[in-house]
N, C-alpha and C. Protein backbone atom coordinates (compact mmCIF):
# COMPACT_ATOMS: atom_id res chain seq x y z
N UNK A 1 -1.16 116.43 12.41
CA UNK A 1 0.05 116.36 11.61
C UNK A 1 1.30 116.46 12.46
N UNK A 2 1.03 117.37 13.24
CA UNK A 2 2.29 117.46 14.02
C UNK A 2 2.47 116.21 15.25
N UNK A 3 1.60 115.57 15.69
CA UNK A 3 1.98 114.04 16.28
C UNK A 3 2.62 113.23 15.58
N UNK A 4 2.11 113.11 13.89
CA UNK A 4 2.33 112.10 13.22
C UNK A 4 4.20 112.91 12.95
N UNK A 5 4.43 113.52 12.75
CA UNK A 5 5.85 114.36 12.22
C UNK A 5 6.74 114.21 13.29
N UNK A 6 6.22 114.32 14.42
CA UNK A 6 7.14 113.56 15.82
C UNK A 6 7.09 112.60 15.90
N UNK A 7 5.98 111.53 15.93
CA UNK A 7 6.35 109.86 15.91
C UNK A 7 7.70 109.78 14.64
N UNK A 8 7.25 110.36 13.38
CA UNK A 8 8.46 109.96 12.12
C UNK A 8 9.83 110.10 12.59
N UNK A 9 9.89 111.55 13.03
CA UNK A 9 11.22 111.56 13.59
C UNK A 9 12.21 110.57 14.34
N UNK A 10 11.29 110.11 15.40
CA UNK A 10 11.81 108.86 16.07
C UNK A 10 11.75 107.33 16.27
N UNK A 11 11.04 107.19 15.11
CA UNK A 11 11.01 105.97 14.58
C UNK A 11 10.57 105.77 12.84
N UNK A 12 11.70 106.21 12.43
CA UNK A 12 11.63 105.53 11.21
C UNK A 12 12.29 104.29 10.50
N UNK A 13 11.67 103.50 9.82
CA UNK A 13 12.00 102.20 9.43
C UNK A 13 10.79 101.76 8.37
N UNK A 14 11.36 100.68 7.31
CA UNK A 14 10.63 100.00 6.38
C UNK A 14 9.47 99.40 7.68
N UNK A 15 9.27 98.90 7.84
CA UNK A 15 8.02 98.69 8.91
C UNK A 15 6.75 99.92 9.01
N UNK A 16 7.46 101.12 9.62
CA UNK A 16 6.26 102.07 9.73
C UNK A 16 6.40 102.59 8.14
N UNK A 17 7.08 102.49 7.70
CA UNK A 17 6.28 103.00 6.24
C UNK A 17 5.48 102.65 5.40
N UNK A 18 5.50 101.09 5.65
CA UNK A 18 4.40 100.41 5.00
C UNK A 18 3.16 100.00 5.93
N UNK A 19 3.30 100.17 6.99
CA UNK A 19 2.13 99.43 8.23
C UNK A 19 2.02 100.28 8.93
N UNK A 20 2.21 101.77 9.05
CA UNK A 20 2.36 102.35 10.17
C UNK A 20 1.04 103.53 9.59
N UNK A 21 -0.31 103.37 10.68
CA UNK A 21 -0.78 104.49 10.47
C UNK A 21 -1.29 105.09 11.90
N UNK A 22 -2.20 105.56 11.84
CA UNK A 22 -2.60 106.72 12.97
C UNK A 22 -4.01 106.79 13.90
N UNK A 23 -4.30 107.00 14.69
CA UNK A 23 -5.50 107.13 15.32
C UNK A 23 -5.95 108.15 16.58
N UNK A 24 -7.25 108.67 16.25
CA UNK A 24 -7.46 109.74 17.09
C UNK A 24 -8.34 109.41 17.80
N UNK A 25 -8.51 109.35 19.41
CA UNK A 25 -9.44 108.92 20.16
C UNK A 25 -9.95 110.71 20.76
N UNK A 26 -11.01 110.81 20.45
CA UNK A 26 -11.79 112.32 21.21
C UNK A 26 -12.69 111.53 22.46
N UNK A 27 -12.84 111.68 23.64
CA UNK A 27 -13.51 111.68 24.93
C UNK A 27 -14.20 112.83 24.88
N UNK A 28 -15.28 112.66 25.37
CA UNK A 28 -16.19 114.28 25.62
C UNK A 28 -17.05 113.68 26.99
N UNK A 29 -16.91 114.97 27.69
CA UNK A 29 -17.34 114.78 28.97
C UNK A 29 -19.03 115.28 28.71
N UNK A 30 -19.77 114.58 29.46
CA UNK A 30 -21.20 114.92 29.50
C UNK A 30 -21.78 115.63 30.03
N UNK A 31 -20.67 116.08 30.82
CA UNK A 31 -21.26 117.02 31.76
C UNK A 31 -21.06 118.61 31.34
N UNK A 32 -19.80 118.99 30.75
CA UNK A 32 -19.70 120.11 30.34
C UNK A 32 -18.59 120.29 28.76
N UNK A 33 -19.46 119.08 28.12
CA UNK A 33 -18.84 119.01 27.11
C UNK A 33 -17.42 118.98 26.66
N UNK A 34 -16.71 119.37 27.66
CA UNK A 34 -15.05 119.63 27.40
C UNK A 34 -14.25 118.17 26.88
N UNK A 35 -13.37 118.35 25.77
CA UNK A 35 -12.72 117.21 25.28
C UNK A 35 -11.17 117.03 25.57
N UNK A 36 -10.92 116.00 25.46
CA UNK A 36 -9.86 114.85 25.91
C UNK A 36 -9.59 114.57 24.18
N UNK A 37 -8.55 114.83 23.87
CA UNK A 37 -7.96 114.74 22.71
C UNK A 37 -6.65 113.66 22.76
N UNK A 38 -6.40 111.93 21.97
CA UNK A 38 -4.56 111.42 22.22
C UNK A 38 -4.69 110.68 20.24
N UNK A 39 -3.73 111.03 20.60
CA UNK A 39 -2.91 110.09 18.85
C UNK A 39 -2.71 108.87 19.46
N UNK A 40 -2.50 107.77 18.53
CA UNK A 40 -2.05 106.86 18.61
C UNK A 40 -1.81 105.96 17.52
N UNK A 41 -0.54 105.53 17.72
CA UNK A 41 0.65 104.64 15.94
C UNK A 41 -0.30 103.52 16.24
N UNK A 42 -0.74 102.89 14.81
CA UNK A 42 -1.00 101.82 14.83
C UNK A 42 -0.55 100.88 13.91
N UNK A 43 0.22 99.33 13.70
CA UNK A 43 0.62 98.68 12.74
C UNK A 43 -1.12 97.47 12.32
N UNK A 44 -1.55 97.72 12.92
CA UNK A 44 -2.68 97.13 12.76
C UNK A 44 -4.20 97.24 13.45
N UNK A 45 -4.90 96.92 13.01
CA UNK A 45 -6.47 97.02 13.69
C UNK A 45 -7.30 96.34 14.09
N UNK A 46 -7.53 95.81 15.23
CA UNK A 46 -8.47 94.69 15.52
C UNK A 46 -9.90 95.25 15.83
N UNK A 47 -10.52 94.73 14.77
CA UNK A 47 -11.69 95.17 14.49
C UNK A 47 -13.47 94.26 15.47
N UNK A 48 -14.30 94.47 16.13
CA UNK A 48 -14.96 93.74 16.67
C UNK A 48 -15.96 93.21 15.49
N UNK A 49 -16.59 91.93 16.14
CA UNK A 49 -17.40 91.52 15.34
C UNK A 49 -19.02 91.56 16.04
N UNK A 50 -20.27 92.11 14.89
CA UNK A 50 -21.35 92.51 15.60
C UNK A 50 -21.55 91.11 16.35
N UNK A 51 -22.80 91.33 17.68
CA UNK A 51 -22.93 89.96 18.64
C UNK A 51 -23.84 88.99 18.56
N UNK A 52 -24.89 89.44 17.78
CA UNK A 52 -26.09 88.87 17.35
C UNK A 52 -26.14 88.86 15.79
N UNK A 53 -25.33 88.27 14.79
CA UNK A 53 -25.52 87.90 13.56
C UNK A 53 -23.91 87.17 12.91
N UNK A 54 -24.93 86.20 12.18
CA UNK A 54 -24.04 85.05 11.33
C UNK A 54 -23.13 85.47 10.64
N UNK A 55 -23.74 86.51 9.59
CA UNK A 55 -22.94 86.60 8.29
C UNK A 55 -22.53 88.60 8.79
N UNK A 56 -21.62 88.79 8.33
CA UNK A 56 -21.19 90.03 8.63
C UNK A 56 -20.62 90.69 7.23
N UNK A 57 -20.41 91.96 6.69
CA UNK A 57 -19.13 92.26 6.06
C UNK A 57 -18.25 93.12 6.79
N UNK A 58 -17.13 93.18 6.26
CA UNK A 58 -15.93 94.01 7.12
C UNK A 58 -16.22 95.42 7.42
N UNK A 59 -17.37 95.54 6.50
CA UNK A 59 -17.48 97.26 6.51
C UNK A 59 -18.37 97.36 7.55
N UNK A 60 -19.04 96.58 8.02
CA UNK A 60 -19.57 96.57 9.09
C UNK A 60 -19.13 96.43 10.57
N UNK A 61 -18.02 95.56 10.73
CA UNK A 61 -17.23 95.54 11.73
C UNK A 61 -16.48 96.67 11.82
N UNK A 62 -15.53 97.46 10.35
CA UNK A 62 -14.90 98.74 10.96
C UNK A 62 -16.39 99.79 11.26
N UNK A 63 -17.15 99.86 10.98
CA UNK A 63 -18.33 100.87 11.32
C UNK A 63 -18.62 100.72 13.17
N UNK A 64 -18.55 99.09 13.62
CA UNK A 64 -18.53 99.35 14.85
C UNK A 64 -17.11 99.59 15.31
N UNK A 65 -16.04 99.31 14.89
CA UNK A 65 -14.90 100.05 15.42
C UNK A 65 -14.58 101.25 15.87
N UNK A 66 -15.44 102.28 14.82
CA UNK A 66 -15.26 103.88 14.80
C UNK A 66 -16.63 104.21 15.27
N UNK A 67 -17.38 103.43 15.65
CA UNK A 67 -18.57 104.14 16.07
C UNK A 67 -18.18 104.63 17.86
N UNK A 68 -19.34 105.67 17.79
CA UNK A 68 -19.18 106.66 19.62
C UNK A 68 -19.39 105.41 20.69
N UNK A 69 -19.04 105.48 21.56
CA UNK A 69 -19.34 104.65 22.62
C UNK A 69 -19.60 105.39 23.79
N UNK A 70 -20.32 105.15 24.93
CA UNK A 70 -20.23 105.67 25.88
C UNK A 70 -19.58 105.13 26.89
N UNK A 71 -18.86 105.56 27.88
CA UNK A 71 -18.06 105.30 28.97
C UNK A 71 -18.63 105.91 30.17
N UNK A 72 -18.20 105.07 31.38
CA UNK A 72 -18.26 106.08 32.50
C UNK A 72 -16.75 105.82 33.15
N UNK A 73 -17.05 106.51 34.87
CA UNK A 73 -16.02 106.87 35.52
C UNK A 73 -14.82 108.12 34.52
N UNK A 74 -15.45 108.70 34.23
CA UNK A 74 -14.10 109.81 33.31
C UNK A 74 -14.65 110.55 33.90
N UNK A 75 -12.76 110.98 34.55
CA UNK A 75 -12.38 111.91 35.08
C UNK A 75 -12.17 113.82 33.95
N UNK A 76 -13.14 114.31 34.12
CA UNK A 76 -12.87 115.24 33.09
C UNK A 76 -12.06 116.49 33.14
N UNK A 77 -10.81 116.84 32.34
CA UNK A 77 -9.64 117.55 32.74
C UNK A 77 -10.38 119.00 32.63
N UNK A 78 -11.05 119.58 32.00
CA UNK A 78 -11.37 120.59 31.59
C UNK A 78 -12.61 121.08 33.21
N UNK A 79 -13.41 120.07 33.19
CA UNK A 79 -14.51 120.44 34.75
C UNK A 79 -14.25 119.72 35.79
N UNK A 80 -12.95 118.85 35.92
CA UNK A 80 -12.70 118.15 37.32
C UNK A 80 -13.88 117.21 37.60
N UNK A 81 -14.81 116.96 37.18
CA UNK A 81 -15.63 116.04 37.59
C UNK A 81 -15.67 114.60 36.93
N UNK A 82 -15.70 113.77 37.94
CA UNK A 82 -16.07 112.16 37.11
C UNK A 82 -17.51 111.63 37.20
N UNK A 83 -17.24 111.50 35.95
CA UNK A 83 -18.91 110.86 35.01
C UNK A 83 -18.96 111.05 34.16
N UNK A 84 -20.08 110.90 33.14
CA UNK A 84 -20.22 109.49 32.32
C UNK A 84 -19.11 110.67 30.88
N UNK A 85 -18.77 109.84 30.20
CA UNK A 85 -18.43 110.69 28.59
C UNK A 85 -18.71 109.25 27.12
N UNK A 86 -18.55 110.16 26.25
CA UNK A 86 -18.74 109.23 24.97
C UNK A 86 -17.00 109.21 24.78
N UNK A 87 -17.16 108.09 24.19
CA UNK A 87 -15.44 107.91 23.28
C UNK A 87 -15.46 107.53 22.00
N UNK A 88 -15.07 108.41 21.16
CA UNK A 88 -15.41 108.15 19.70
C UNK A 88 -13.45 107.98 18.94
N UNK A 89 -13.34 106.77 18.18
CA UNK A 89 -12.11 106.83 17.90
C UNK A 89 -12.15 107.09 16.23
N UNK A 90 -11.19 107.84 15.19
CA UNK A 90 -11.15 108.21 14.30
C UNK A 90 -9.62 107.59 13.71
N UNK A 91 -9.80 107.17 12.42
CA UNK A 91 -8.52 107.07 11.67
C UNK A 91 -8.14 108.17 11.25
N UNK A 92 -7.26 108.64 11.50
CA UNK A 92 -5.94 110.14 10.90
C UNK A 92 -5.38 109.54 9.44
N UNK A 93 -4.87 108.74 9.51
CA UNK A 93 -3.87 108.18 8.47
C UNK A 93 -3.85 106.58 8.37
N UNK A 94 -4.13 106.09 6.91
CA UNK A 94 -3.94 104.64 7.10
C UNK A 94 -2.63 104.88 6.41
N UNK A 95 -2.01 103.24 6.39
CA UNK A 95 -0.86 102.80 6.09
C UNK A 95 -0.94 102.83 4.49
N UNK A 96 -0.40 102.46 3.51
CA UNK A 96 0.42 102.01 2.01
C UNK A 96 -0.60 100.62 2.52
N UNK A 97 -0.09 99.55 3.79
CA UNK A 97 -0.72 98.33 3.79
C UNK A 97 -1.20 98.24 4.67
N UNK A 98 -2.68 97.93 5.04
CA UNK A 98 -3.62 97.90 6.26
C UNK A 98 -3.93 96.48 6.44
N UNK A 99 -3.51 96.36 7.75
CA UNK A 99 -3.41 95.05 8.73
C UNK A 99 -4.99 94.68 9.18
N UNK A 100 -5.65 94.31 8.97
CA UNK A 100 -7.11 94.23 10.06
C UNK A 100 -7.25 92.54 10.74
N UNK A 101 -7.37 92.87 11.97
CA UNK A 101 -7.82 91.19 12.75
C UNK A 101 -9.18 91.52 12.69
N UNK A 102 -10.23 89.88 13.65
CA UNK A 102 -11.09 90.35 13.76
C UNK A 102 -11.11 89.74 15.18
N UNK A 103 -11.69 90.35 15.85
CA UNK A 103 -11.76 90.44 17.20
C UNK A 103 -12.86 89.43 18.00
N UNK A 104 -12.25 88.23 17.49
CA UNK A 104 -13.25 87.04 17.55
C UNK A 104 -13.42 86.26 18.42
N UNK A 105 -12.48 86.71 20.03
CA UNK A 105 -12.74 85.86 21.19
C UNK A 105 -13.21 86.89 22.04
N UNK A 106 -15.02 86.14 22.60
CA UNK A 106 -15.63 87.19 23.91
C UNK A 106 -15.06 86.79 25.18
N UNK A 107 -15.34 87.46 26.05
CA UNK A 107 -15.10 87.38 27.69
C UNK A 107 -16.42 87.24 28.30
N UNK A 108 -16.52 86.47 28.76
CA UNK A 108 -17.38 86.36 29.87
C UNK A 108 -17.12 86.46 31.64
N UNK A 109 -17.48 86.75 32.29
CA UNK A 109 -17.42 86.53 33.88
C UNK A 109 -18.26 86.05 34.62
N UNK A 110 -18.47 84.91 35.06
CA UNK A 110 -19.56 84.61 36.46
C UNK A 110 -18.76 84.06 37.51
N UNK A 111 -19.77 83.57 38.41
CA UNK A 111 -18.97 83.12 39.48
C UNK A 111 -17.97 81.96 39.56
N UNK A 112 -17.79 81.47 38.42
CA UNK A 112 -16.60 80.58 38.41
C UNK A 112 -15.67 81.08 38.11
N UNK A 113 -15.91 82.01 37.46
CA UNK A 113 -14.32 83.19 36.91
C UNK A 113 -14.60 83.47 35.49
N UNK A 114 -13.61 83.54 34.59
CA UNK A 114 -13.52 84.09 33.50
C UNK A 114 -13.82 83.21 32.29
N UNK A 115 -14.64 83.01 31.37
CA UNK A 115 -14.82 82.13 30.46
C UNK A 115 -14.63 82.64 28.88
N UNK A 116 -14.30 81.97 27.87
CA UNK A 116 -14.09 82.67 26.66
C UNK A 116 -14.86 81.84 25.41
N UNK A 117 -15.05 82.65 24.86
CA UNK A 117 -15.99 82.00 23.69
C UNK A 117 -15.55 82.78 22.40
N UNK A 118 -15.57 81.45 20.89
CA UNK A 118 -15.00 81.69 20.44
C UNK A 118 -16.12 82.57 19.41
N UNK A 119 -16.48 83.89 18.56
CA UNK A 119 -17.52 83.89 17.70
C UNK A 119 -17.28 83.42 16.58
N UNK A 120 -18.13 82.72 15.61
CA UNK A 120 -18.19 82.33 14.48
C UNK A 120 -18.97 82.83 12.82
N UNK A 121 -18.60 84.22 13.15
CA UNK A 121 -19.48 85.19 12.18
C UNK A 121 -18.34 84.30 10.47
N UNK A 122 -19.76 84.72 10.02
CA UNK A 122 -18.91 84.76 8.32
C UNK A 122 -18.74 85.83 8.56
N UNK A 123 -17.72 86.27 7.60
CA UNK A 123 -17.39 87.61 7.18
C UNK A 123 -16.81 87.55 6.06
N UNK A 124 -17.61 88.41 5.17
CA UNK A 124 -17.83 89.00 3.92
C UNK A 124 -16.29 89.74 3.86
N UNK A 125 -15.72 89.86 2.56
CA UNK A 125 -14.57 90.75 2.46
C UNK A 125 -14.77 90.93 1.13
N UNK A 126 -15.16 92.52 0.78
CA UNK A 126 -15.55 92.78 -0.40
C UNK A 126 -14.85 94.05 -0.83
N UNK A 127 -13.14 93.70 -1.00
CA UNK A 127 -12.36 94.55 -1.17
C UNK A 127 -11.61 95.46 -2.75
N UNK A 128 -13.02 95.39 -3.48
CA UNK A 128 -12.19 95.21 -4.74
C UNK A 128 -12.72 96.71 -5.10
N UNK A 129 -13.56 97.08 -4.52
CA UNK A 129 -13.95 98.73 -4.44
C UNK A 129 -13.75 99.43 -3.10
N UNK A 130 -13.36 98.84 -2.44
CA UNK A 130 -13.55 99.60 -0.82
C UNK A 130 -13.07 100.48 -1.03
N UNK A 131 -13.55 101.65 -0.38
CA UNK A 131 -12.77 103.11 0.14
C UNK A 131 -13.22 103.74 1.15
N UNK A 132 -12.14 103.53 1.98
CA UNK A 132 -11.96 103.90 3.58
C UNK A 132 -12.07 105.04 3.43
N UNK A 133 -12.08 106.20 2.22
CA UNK A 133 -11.73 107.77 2.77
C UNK A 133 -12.57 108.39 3.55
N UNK A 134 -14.23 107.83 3.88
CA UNK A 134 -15.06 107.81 4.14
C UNK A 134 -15.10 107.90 6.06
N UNK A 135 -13.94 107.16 6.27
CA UNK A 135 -13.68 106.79 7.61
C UNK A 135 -12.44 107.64 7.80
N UNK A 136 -12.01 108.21 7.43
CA UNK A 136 -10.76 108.81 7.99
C UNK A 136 -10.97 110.19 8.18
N UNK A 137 -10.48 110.88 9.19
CA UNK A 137 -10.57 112.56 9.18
C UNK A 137 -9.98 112.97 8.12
N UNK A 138 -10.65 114.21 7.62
CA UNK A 138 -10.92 114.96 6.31
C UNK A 138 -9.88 115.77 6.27
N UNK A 139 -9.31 116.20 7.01
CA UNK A 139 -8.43 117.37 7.21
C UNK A 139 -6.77 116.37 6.81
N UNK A 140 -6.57 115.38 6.53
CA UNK A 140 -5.34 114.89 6.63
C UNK A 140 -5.00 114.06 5.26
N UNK A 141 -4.62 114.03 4.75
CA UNK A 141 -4.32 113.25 2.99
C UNK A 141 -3.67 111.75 3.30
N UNK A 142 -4.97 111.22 3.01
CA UNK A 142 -5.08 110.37 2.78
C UNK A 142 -4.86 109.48 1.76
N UNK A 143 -3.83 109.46 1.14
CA UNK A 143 -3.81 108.81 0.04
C UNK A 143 -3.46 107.11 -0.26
N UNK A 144 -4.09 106.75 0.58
CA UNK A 144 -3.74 105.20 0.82
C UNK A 144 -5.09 104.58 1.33
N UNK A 145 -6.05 105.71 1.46
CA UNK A 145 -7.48 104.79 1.64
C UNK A 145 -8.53 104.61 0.61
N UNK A 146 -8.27 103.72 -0.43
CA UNK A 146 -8.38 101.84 -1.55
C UNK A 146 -7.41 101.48 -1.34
């Protein structure tokens, strides 16, 4: 609350009031559990699309959005050591109006350099019951996720 009450302060405008919500990325080190806590404003969400299937729904793409990932090279503030951690990102606060892309060009690399491909998932949008409250941390009022 208190990130989100300092971003307001210094940027308020019709823009973040209708598009402006929030995000919490937690890092946890593997080695001695210690966490890496940052906020971050978001006017929108680019969401990935799974890699191996045709037809998709959206609730499936934000599920891999917010799902844990693992990382390496993290440097961990709490034990000084680098290696491996998970990164799990959380919605704090959605907007009044939620923006979502879908994150539909891959990267590739070989020895010719960089190549891009476009994916071609259907995607399902089955918005006439959705409720995000499900996805958002519990501790923060949410009243904008349907």
């Amino acid at each position: 609350r208190t990130h989100w009450i300092n971003y307001l302060e210094r940027n308020q405008s019709i823009m973040v009031q209708l598009f402006c919500g929030q995000e919490r990325f937690v890092v946890k080190c593997l080695h001695c559990k210690g966490e890496s806590v940052t906020y971050r404003e978001f006017t929108n969400l680019t969401v990935p699309l799974p890699k191996h299937s045709k037809r998709t729904g959206l609730q499936e793409c934000m599920d891999l959005y917010l799902r844990e990932e693992k990382i390496g090279k993290f440097k961990c503030n709490v034990c000084q050591k680098t290696g491996a951690a998970t990164k799990k990102s959380d919605i704090v606060k959605f907007p009044p109006i939620l923006i979502i892309s879908l994150k539909r060009f891959h990267a590739h690399q070989d020895k010719d350099g960089m190549h891009w491909w476009k994916k071609k998932n259907f995607v399902t949008f089955d918005l006439k019951n959705w409720d995000l409250s499900r996805m958002a941390v519990s501790s923060f009022d949410n009243k904008h996720s349907r």
